[in-house]
C-alpha atoms as a PDB file:
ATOM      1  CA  UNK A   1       0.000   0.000   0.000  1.00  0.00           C
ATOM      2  CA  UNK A   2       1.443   3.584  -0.842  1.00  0.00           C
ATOM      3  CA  UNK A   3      -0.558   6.596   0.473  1.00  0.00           C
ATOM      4  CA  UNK A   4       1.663   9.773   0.313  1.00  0.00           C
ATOM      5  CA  UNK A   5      -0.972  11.986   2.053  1.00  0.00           C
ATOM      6  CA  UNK A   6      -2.055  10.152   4.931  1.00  0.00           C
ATOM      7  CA  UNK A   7      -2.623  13.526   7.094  1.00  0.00           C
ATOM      8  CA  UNK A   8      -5.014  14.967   4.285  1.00  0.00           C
ATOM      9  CA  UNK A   9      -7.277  12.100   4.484  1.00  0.00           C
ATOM     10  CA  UNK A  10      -9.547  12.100   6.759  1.00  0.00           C
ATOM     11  CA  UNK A  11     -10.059   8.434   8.814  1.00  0.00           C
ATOM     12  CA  UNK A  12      -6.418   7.733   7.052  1.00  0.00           C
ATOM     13  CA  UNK A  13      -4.458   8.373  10.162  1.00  0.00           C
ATOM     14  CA  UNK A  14      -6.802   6.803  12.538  1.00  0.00           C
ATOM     15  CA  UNK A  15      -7.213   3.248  10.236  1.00  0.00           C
ATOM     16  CA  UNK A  16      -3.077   3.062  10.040  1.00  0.00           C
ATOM     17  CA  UNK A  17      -2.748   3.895  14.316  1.00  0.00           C
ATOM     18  CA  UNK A  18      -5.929   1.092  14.626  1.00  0.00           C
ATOM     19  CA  UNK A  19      -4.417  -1.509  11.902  1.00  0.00           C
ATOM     20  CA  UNK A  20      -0.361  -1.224  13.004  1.00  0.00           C
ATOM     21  CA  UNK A  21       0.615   0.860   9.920  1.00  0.00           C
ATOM     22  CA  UNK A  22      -1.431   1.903   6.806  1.00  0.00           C
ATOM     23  CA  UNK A  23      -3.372  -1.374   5.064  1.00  0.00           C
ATOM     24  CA  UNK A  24      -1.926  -2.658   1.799  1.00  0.00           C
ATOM     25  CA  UNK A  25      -5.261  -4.014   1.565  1.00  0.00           C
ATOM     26  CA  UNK A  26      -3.884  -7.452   0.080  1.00  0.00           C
ATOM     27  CA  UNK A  27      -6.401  -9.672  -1.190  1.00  0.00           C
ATOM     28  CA  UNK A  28      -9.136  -7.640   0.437  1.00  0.00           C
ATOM     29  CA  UNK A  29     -13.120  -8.138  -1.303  1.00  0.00           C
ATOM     30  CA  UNK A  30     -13.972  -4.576  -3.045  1.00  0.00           C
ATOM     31  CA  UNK A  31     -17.012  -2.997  -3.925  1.00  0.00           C
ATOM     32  CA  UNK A  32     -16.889  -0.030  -5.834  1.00  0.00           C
ATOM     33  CA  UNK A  33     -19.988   2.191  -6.591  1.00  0.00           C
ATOM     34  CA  UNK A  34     -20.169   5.029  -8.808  1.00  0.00           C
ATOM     35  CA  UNK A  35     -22.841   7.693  -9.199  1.00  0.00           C
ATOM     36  CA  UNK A  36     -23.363  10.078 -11.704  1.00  0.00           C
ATOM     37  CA  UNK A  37     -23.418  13.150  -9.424  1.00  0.00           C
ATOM     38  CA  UNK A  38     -19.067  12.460  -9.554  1.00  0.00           C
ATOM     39  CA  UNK A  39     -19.646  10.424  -5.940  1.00  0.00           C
ATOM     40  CA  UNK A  40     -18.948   7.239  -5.258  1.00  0.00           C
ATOM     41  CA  UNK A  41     -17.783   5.115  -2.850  1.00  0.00           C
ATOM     42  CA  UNK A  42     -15.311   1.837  -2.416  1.00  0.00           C
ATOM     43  CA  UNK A  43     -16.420  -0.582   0.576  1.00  0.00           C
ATOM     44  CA  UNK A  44     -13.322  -3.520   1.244  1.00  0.00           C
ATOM     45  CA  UNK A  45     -13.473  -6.435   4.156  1.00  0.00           C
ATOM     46  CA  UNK A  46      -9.921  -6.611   5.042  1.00  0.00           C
ATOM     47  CA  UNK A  47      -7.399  -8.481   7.798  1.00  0.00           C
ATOM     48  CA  UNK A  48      -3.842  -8.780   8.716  1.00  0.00           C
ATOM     49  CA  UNK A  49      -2.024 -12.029   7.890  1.00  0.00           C
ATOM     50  CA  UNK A  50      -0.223 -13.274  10.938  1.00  0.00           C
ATOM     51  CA  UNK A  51       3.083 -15.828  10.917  1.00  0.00           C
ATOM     52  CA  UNK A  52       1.323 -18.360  13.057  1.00  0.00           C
ATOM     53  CA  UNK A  53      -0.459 -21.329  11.393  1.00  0.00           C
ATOM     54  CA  UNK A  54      -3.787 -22.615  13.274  1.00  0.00           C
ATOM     55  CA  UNK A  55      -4.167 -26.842  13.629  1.00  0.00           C
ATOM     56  CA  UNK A  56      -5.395 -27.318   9.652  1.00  0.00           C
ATOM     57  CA  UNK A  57      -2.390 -25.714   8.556  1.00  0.00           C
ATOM     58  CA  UNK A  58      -4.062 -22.205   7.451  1.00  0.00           C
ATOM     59  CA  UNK A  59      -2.486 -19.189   7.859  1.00  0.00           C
ATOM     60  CA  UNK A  60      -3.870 -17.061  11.031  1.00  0.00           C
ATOM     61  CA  UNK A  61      -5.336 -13.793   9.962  1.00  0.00           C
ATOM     62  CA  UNK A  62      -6.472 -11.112  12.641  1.00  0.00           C
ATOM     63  CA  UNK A  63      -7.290  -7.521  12.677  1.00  0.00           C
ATOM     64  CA  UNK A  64     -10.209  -7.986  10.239  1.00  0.00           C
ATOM     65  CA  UNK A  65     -12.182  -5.019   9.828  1.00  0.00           C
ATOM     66  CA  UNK A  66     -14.616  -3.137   7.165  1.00  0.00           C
ATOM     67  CA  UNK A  67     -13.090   0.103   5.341  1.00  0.00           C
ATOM     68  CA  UNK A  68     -15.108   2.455   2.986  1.00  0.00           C
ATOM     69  CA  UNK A  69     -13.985   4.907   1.297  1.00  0.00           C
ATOM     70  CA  UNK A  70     -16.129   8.006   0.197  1.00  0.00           C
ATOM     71  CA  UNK A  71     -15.270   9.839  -3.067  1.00  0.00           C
ATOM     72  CA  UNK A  72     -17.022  13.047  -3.542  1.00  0.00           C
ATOM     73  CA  UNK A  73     -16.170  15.664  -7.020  1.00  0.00           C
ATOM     74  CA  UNK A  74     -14.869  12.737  -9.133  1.00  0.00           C
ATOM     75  CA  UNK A  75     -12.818  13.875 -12.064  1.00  0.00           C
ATOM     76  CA  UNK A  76     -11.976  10.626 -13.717  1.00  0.00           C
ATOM     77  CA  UNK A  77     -12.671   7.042 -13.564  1.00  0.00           C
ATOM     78  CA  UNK A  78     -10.954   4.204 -15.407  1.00  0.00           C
ATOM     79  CA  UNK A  79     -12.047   0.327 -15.307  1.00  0.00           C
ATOM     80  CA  UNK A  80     -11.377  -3.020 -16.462  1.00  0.00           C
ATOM     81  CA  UNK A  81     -11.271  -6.348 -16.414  1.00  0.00           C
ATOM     82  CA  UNK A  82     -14.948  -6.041 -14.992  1.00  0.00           C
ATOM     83  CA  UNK A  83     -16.374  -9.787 -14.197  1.00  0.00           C
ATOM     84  CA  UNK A  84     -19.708  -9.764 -12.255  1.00  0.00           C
ATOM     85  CA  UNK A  85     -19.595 -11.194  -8.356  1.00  0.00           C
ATOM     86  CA  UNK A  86     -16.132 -11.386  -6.531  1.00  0.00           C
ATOM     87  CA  UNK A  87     -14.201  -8.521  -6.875  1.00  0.00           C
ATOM     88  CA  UNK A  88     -10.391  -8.905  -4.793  1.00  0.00           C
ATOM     89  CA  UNK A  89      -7.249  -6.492  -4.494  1.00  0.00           C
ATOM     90  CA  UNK A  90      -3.919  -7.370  -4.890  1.00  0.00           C
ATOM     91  CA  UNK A  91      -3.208  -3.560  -3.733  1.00  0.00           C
ATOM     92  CA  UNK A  92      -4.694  -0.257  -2.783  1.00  0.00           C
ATOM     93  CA  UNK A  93      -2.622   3.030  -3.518  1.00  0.00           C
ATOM     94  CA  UNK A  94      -3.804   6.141  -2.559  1.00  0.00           C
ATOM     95  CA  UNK A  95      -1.813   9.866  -4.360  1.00  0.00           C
ATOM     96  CA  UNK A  96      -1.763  13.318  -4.009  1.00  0.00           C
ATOM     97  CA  UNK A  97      -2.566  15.004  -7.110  1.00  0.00           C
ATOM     98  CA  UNK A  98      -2.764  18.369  -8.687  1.00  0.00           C
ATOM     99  CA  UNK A  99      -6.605  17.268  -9.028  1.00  0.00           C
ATOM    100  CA  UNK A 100      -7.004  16.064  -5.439  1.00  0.00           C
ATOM    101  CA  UNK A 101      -6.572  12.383  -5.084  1.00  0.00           C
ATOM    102  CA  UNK A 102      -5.867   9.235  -6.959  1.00  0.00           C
ATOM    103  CA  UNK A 103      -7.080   5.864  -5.780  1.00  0.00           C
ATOM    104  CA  UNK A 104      -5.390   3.240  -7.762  1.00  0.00           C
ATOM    105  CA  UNK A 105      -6.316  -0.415  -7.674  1.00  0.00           C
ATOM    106  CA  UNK A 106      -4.929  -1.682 -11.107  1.00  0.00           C
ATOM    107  CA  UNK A 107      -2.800  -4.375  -9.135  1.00  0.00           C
ATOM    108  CA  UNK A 108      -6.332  -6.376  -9.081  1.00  0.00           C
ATOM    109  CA  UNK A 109      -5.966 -10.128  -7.849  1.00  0.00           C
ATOM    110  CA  UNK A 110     -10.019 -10.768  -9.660  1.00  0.00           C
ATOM    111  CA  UNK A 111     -12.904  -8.677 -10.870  1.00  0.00           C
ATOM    112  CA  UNK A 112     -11.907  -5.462 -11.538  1.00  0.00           C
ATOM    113  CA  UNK A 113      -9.378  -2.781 -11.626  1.00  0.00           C
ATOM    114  CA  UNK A 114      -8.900   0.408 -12.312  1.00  0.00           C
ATOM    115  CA  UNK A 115      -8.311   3.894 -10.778  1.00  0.00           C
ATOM    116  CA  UNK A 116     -10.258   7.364  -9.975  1.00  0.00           C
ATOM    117  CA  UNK A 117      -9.049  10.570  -9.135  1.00  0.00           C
ATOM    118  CA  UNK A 118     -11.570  12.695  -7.079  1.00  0.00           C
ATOM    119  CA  UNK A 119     -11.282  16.499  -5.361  1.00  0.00           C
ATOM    120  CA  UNK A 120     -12.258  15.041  -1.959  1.00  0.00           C
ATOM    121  CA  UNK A 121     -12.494  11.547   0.140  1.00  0.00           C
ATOM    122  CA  UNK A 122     -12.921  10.492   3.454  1.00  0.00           C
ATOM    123  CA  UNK A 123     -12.563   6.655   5.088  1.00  0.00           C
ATOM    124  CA  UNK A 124     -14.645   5.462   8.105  1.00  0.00           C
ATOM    125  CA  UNK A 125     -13.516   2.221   9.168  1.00  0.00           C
ATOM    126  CA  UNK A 126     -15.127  -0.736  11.515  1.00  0.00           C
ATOM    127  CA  UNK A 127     -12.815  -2.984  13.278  1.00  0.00           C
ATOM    128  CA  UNK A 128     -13.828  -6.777  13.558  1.00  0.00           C
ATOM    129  CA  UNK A 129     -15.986  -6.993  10.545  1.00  0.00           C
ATOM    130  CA  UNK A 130     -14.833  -9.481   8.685  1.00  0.00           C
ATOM    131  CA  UNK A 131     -15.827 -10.359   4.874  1.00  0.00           C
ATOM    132  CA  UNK A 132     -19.327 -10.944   3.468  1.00  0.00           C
END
């Protein structure tokens, strides 16, 4: 995960002090909704990947939690690879632009990628939720 501007986003600061350091958002499930007044918003289920291995032999993952990001003043959005149902990240970055923000996710794992650049966002985040 890159985010350059983590002090201009607001809920930024607060998910990175929560999570251990900023989220690279790693095979995280992604929905991304667009509206035609230029908002949208980008909802992800996402966890930490521990070192330990639980009795089946699975990788322990903790610090699950819910993350949406709110887009408002969209300037441009980009897509592909659209498949309907499962959408996954193989990584989140977040930019400062001249234009405000850029939120690439074109390092897809499945469904979709793309990017958006946007005058304003916001994150809220809810610990413990884990994916749908």
């Amino acid at each position: 995960m890159a985010i350059d501007c983590i002090e201009e986003v607001p809920g930024a600061a607060e998910l990175s002090n929560w999570f251990g350091g900023f989220p690279s958002f790693h095979d995280a499930y992604m929905a991304l909704q667009i509206n035609q007044d230029g908002t949208g918003r980008l909802r992800a289920y996402a966890w930490r990947m521990t070192s330990k291995i639980d009795a089946e032999g699975y990788v322990v993952s903790d610090k699950h939690f819910a993350c949406t990001f709110e887009f408002e003043d969209m300037r441009r959005v980009s897509m592909a690879e659209f498949m309907p149902g499962l959408a996954i990240l193989g990584q989140l970055d977040i930019n400062k632009t001249d234009d405000g923000f850029e939120v690439d996710f074109t390092d897809t794992a499945y469904g979709l990628s793309g990017s958006l650049v946007c005058k304003k966002m916001k994150l809220t985040f809810e610990p413990g939720v884990r994916k749908p």
